[in-house]
C-alpha atoms as a PDB file:
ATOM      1  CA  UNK A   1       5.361  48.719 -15.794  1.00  0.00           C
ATOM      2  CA  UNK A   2       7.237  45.447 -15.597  1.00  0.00           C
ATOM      3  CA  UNK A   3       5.662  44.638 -12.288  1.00  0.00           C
ATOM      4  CA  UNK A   4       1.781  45.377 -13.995  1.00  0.00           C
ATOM      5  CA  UNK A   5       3.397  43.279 -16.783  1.00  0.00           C
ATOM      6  CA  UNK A   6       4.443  40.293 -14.521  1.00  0.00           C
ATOM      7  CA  UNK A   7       0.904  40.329 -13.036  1.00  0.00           C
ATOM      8  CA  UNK A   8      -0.601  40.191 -16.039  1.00  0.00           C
ATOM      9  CA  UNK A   9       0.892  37.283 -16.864  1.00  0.00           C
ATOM     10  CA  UNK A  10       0.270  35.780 -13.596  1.00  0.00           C
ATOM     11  CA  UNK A  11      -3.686  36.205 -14.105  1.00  0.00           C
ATOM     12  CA  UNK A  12      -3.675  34.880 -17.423  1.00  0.00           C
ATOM     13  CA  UNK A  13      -1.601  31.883 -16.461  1.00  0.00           C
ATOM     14  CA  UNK A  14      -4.252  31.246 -13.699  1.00  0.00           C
ATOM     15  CA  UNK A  15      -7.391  32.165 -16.043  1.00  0.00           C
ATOM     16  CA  UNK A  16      -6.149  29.816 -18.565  1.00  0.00           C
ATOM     17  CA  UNK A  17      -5.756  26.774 -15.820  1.00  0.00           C
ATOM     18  CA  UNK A  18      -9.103  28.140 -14.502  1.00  0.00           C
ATOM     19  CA  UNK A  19     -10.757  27.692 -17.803  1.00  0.00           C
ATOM     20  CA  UNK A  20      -8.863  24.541 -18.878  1.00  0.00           C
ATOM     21  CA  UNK A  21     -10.600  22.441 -15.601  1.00  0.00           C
ATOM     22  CA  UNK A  22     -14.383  23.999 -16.728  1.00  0.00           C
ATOM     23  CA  UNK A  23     -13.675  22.968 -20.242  1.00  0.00           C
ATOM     24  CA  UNK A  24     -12.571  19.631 -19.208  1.00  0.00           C
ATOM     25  CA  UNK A  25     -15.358  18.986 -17.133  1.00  0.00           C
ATOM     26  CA  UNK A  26     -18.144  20.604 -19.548  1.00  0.00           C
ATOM     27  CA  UNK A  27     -17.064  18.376 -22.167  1.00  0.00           C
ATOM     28  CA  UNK A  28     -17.279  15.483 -20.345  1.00  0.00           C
ATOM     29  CA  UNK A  29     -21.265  16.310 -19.830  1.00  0.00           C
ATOM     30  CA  UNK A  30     -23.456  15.493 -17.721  1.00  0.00           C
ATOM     31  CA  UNK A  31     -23.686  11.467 -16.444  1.00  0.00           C
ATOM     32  CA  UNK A  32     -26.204   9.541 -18.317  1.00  0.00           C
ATOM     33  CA  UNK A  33     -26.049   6.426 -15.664  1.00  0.00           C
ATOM     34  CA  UNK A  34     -24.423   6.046 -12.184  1.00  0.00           C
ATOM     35  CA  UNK A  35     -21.603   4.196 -13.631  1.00  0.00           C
ATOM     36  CA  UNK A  36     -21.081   7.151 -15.524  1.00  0.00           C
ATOM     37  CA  UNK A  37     -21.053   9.492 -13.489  1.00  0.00           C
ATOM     38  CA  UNK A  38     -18.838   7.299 -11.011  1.00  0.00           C
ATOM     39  CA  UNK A  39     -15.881   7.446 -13.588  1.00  0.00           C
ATOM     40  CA  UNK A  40     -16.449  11.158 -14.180  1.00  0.00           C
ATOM     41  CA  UNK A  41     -16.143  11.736 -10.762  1.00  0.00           C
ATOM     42  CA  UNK A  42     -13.064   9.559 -10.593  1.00  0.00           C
ATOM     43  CA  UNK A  43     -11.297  11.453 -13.550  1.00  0.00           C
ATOM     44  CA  UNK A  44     -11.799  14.665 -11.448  1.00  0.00           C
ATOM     45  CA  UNK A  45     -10.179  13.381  -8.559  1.00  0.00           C
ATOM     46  CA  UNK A  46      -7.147  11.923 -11.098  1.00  0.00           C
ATOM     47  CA  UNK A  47      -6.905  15.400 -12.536  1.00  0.00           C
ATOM     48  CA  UNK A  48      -6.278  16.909  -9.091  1.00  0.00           C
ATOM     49  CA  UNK A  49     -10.073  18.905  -9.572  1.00  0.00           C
ATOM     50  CA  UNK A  50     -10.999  17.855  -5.981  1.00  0.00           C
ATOM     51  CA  UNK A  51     -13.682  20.229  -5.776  1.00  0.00           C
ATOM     52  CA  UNK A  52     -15.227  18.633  -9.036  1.00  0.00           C
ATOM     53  CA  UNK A  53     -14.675  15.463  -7.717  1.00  0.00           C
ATOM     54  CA  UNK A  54     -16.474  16.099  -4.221  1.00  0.00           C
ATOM     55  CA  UNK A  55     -19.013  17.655  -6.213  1.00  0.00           C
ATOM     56  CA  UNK A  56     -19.526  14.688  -8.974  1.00  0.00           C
ATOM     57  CA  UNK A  57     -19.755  12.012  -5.853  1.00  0.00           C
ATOM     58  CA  UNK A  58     -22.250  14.345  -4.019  1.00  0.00           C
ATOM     59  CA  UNK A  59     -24.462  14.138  -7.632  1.00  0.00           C
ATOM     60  CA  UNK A  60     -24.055  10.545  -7.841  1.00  0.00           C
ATOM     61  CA  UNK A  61     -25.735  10.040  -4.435  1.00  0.00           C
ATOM     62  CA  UNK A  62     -28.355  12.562  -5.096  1.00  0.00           C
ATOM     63  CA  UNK A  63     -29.228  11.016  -8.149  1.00  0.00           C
ATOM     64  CA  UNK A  64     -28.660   7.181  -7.647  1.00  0.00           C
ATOM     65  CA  UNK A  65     -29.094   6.643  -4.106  1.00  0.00           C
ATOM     66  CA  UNK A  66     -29.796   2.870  -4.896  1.00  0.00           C
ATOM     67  CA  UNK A  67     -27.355   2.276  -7.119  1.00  0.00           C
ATOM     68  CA  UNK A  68     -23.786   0.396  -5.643  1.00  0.00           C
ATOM     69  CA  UNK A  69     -22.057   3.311  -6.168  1.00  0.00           C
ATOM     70  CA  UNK A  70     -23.509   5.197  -4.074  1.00  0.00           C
ATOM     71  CA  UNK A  71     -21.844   3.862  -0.862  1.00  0.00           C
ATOM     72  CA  UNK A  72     -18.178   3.656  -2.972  1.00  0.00           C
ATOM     73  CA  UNK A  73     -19.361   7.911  -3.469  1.00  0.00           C
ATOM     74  CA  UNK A  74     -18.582   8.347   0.408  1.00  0.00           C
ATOM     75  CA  UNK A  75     -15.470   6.445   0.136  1.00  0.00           C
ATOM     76  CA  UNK A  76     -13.968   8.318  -2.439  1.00  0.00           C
ATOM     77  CA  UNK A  77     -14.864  11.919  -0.566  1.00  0.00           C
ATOM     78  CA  UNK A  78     -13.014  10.734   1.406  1.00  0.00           C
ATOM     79  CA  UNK A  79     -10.311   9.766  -0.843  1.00  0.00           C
ATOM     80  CA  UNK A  80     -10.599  13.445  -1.692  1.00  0.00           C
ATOM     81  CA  UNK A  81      -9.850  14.991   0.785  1.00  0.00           C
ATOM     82  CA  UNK A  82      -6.804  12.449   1.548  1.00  0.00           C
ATOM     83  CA  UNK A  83      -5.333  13.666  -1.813  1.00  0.00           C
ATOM     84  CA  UNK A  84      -5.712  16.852  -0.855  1.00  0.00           C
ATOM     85  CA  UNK A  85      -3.983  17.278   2.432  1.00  0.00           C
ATOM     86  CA  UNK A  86      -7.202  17.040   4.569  1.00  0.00           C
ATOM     87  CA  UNK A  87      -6.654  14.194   6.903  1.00  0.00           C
ATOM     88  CA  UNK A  88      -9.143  14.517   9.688  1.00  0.00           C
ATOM     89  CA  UNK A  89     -11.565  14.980   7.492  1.00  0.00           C
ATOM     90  CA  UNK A  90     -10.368  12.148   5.815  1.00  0.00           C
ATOM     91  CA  UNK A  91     -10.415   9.905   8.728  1.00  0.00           C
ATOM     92  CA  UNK A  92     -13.797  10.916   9.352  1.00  0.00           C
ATOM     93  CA  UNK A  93     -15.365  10.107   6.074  1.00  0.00           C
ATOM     94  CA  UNK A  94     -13.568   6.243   6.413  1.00  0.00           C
ATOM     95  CA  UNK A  95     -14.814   5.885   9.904  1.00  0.00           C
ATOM     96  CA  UNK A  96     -18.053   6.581   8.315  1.00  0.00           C
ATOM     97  CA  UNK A  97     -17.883   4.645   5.833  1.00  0.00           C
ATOM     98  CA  UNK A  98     -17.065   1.605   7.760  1.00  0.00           C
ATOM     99  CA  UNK A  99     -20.021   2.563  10.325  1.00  0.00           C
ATOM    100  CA  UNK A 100     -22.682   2.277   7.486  1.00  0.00           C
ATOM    101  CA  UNK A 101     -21.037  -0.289   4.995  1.00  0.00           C
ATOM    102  CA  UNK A 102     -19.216  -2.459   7.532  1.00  0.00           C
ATOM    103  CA  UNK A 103     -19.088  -5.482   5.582  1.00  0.00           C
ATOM    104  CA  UNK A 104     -18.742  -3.804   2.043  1.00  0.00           C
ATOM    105  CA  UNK A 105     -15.771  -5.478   0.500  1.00  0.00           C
ATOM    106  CA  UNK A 106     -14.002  -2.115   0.833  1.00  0.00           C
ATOM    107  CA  UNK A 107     -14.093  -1.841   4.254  1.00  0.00           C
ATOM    108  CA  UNK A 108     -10.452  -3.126   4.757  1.00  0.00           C
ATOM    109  CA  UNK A 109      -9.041  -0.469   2.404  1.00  0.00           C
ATOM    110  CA  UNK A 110     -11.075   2.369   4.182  1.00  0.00           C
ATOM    111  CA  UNK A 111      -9.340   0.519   7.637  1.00  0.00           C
ATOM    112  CA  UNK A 112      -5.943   0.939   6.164  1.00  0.00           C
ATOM    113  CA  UNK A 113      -6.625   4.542   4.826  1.00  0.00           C
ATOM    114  CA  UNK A 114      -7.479   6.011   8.454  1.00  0.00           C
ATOM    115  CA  UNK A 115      -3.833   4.808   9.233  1.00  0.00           C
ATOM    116  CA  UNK A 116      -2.400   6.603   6.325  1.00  0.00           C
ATOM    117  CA  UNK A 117      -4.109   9.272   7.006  1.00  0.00           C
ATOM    118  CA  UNK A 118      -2.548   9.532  10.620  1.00  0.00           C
ATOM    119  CA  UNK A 119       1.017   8.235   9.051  1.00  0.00           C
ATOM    120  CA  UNK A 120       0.745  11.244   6.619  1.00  0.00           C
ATOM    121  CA  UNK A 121       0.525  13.587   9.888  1.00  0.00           C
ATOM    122  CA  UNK A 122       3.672  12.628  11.622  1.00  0.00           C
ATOM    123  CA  UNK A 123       6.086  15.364  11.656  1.00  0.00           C
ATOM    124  CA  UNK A 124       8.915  15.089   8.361  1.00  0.00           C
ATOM    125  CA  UNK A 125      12.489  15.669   8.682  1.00  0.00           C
ATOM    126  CA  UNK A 126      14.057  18.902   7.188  1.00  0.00           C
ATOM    127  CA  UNK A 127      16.895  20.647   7.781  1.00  0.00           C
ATOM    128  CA  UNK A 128      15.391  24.072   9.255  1.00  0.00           C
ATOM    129  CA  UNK A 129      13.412  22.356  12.140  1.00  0.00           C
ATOM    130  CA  UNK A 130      14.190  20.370  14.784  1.00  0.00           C
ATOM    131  CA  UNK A 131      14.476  16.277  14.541  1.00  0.00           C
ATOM    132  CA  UNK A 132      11.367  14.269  14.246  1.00  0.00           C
ATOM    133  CA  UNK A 133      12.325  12.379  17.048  1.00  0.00           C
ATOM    134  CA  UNK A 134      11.787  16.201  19.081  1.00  0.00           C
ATOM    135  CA  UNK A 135       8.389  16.388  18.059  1.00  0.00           C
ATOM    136  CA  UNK A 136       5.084  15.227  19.117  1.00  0.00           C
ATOM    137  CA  UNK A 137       4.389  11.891  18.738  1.00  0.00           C
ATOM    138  CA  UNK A 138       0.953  11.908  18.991  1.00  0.00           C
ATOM    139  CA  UNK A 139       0.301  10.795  15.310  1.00  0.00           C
ATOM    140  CA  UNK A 140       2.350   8.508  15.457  1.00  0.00           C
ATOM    141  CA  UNK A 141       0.473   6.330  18.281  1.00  0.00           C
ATOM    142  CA  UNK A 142      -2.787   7.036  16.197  1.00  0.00           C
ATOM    143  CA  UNK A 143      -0.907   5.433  13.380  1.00  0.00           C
ATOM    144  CA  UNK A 144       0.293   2.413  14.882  1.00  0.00           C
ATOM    145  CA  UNK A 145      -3.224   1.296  16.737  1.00  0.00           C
ATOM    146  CA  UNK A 146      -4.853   2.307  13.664  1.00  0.00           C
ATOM    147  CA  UNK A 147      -2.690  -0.400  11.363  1.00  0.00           C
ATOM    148  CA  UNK A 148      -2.744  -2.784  14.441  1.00  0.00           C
ATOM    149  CA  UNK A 149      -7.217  -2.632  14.251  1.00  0.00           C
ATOM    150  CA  UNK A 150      -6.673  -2.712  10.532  1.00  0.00           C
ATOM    151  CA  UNK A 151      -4.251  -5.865  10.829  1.00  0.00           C
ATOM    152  CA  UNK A 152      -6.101  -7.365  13.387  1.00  0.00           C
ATOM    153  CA  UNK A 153      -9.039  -7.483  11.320  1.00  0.00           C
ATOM    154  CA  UNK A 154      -7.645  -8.316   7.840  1.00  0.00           C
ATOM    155  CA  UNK A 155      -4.782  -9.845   8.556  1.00  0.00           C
ATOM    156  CA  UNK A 156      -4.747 -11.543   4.868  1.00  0.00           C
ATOM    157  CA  UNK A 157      -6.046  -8.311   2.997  1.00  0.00           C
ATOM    158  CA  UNK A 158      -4.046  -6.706   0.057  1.00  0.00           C
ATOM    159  CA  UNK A 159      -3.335  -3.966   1.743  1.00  0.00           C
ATOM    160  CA  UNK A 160      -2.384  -6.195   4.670  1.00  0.00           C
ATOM    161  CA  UNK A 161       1.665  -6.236   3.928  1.00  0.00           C
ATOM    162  CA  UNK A 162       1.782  -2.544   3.403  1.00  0.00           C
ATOM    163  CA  UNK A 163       0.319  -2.374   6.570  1.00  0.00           C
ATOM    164  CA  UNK A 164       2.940  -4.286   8.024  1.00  0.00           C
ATOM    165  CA  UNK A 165       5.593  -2.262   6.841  1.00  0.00           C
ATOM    166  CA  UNK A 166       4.121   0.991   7.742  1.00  0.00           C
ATOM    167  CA  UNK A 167       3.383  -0.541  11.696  1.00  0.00           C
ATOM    168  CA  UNK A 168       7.503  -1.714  12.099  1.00  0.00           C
ATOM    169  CA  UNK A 169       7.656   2.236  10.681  1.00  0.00           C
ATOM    170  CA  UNK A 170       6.409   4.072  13.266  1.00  0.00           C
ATOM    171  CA  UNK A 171       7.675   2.014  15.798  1.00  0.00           C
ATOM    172  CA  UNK A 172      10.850   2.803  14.690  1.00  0.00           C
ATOM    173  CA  UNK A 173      10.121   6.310  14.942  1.00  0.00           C
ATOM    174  CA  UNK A 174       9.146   5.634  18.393  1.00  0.00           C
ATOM    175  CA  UNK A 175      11.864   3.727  19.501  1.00  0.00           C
ATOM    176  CA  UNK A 176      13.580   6.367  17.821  1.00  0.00           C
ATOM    177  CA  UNK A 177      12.204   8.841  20.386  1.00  0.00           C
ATOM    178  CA  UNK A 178      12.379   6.762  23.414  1.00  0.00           C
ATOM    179  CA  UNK A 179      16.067   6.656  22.456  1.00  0.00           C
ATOM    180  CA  UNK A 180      16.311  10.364  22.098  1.00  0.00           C
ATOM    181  CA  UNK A 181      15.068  11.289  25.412  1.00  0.00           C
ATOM    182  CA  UNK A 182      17.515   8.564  27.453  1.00  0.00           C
ATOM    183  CA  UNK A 183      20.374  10.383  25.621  1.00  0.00           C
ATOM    184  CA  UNK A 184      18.941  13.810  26.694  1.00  0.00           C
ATOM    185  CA  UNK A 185      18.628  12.738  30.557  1.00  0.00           C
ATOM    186  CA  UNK A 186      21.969  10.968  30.017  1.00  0.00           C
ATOM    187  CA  UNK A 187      23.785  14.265  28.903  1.00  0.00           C
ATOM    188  CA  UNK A 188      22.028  15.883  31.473  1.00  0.00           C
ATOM    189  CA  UNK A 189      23.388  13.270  33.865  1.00  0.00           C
ATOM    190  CA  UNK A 190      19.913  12.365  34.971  1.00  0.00           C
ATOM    191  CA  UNK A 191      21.478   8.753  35.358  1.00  0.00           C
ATOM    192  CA  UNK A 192      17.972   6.890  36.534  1.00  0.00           C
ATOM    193  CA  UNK A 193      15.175   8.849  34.045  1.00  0.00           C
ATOM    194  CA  UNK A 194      18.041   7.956  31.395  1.00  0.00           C
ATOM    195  CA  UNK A 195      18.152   4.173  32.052  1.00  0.00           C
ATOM    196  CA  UNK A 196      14.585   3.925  32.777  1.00  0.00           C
ATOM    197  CA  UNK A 197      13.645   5.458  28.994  1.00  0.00           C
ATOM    198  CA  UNK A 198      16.790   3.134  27.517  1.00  0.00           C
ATOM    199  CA  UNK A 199      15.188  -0.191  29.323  1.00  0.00           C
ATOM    200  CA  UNK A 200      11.879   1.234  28.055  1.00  0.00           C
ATOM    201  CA  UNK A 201      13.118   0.841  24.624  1.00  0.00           C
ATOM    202  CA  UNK A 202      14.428  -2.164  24.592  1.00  0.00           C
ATOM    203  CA  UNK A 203      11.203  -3.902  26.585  1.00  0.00           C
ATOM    204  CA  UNK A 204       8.509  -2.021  24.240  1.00  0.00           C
ATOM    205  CA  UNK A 205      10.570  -1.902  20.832  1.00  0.00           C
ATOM    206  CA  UNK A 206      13.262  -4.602  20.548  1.00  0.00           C
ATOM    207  CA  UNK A 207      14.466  -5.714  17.299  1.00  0.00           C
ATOM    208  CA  UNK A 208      14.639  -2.556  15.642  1.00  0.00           C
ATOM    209  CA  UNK A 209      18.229  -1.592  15.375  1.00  0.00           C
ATOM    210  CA  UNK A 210      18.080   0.357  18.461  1.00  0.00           C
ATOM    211  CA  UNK A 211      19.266  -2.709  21.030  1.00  0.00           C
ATOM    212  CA  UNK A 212      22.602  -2.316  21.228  1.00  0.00           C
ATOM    213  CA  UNK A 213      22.631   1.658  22.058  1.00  0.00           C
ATOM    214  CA  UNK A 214      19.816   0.850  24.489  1.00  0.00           C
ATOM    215  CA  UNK A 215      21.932  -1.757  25.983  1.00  0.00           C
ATOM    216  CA  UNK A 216      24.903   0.594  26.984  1.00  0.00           C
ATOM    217  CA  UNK A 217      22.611   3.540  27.820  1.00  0.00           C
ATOM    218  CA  UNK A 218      20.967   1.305  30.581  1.00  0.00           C
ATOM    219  CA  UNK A 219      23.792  -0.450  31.345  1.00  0.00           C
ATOM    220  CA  UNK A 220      26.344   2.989  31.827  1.00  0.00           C
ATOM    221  CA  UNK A 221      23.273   4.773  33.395  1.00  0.00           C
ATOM    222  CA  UNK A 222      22.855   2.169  35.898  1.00  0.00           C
ATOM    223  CA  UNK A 223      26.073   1.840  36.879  1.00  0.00           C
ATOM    224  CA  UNK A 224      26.925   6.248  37.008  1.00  0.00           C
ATOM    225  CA  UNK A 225      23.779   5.807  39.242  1.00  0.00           C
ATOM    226  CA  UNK A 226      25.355   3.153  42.000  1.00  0.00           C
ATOM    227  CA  UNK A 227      23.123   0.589  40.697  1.00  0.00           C
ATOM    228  CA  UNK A 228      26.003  -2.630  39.671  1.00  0.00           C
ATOM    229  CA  UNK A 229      23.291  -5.078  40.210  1.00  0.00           C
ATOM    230  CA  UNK A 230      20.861  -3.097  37.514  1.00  0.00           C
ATOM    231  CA  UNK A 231      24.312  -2.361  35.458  1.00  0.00           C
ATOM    232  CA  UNK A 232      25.257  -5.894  35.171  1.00  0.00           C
ATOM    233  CA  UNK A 233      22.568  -7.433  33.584  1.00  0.00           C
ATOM    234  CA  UNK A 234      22.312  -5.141  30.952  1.00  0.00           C
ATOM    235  CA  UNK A 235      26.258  -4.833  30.373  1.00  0.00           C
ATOM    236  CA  UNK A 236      26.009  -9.192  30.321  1.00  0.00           C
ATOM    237  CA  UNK A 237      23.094  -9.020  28.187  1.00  0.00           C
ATOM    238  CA  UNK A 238      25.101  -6.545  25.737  1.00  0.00           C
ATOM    239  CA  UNK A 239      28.231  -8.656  25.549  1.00  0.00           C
ATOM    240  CA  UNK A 240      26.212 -12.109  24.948  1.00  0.00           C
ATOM    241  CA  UNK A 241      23.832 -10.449  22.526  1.00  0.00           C
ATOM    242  CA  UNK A 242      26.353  -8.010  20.768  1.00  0.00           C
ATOM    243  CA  UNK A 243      29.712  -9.300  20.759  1.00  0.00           C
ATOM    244  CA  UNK A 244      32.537  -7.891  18.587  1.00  0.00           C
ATOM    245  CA  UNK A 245      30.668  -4.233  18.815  1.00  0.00           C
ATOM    246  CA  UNK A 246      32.332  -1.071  20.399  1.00  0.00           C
ATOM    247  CA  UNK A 247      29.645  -1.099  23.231  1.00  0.00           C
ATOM    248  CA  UNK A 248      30.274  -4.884  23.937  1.00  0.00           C
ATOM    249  CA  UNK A 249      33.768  -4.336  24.174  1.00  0.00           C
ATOM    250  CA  UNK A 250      33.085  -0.964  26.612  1.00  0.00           C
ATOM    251  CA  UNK A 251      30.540  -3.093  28.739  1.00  0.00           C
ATOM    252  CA  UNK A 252      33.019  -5.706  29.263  1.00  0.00           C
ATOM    253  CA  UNK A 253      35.398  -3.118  30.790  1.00  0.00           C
ATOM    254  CA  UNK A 254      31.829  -1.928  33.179  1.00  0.00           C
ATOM    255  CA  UNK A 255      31.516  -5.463  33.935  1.00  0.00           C
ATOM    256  CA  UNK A 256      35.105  -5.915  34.843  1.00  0.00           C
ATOM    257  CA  UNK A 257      35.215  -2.527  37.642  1.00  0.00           C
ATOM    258  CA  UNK A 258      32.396  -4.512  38.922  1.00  0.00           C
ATOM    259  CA  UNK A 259      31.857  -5.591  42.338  1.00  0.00           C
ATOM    260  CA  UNK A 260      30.704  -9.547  42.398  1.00  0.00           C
ATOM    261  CA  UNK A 261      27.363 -10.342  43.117  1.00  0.00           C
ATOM    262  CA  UNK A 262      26.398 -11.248  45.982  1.00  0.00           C
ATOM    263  CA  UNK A 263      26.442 -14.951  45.373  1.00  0.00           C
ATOM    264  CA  UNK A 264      29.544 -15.214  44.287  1.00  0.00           C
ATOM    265  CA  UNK A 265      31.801 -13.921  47.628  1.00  0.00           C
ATOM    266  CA  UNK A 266      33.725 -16.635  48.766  1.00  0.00           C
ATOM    267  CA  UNK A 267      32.552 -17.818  52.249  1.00  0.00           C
ATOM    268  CA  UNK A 268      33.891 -16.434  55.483  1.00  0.00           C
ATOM    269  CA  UNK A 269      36.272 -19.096  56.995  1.00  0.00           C
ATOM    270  CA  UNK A 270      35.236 -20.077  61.150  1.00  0.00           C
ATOM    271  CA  UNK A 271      37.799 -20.645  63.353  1.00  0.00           C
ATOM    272  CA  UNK A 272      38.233 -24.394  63.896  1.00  0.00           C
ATOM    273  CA  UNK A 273      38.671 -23.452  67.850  1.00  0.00           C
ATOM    274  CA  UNK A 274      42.609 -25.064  67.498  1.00  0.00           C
END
């Protein structure tokens, strides 16, 4: 009985919400102008009644195919289905968008949107699964040449900084990765692959925070590998750059069990013949 009770409950709770959304939207009514039925549409997609929405925008275009909102209807599908979770189909209702309105003054928001929609794909952190920096970076890539079109083209836009911001993002969570996988190889004592993803790092995603590990991975990598010459200039770079760090003061030691470079042996003396 409690369990038929507890169900009970649970359908009403849902009929109500169920009946709450109709209500809402019969008493808006139906749209008497475009502009009209533009804002109904947009209260449905504020209220979190996607289908609603997708429905009001599809009206509006039916109805007022001439009318300025028709081409802001498309934009806000796809707003839709950003808000609710469906990102490809998001990015292709902006790509559309921008094929058919390409100079519409919204055209740099729907530009930024396709990289949000790729940024809201990239794998989260949580405790339960593995490290983002495991996972497929695939979105991730999509992200950063989407906000690199996006700043390319509208470099001064509104949503220009945010794009900014979001770019240095996911190259951090690249770096991030590349820096993951030279400390797998180096714990694996895979001394080259390790130095090779470490000087990858530092050549594609410098200034990040991520130098100075990169600098030690390369340089101890290189030099566990029988590579001074290699070890050397990233243990030099690490001191000049990085001084008073732990890794500065560890690649001094490297630099010090060193062999001299080539040009700096001291010349072999010839006998004078005396």
């Amino acid at each position: 009985m409690v369990g038929c009770g507890v169900h009970y409950r649970l359908m009403t709770l849902i009929l109500a919400v169920g009946l709450q959304a109709c209500a809402t939207t019969l008493l808006r009514g139906p749209a008497a102008s475009a502009d009209e039925q533009y804002t109904r549409a947009m209260e449905n997609l504020g209220d979190g009644l996607y289908p609603e929405a997708i429905q009001g925008f599809g009206e509006l275009k039916t109805k007022f195919p001439y009318s300025k909102y028709a081409a802001l209807a498309d934009l806000r599908v796809a707003d839709t289905n950003f808000e609710r979770g469906k990102y490809i189909e998001a990015v292709d209702g902006y790509r559309a968008f921008l094929k058919y309105h390409p100079a519409h003054e919204e055209a740099p928001y729907a530009m930024f949107r396709i990289g949000e929609s790729y940024f809201e794909q990239i794998p989260g952190e949580w405790w339960f699964l593995p490290p983002p920096a495991e996972k497929d970076q695939a979105n991730i890539r999509l992200a950063i040449s989407s906000y690199r079109d996006f700043l390319t083209r509208y470099p001064t836009s509104k949503q220009a900084e945010d794009g900014r911001k979001r770019l240095d993002n996911c190259r951090r969570k690249l770096a991030d990765h590349e820096i993951y996988v030279a400390n797998f190889y180096y714990q694996r004592e895979h001394w080259v692959a390790a130095a090779l993803r470490a000087e990858g790092a530092l050549r594609d995603y410098p200034g990040l925070g991520l130098d100075v590990e990169a600098l030690w991975l390369a340089a101890h990598s290189r030099f566990l590998a029988n590579e001074p010459d290699a070890a050397r200039v990233s243990a030099e770079r690490l001191v000049k750059e990085f001084p008073g760090t732990s890794e500065a003061s560890k690649a001094q030691q490297l630099l010090a069990s060193l062999p001299p470079p080539p040009g700096d042996l001291a010349p072999a003396t010839t006998p004078t013949g005396r």
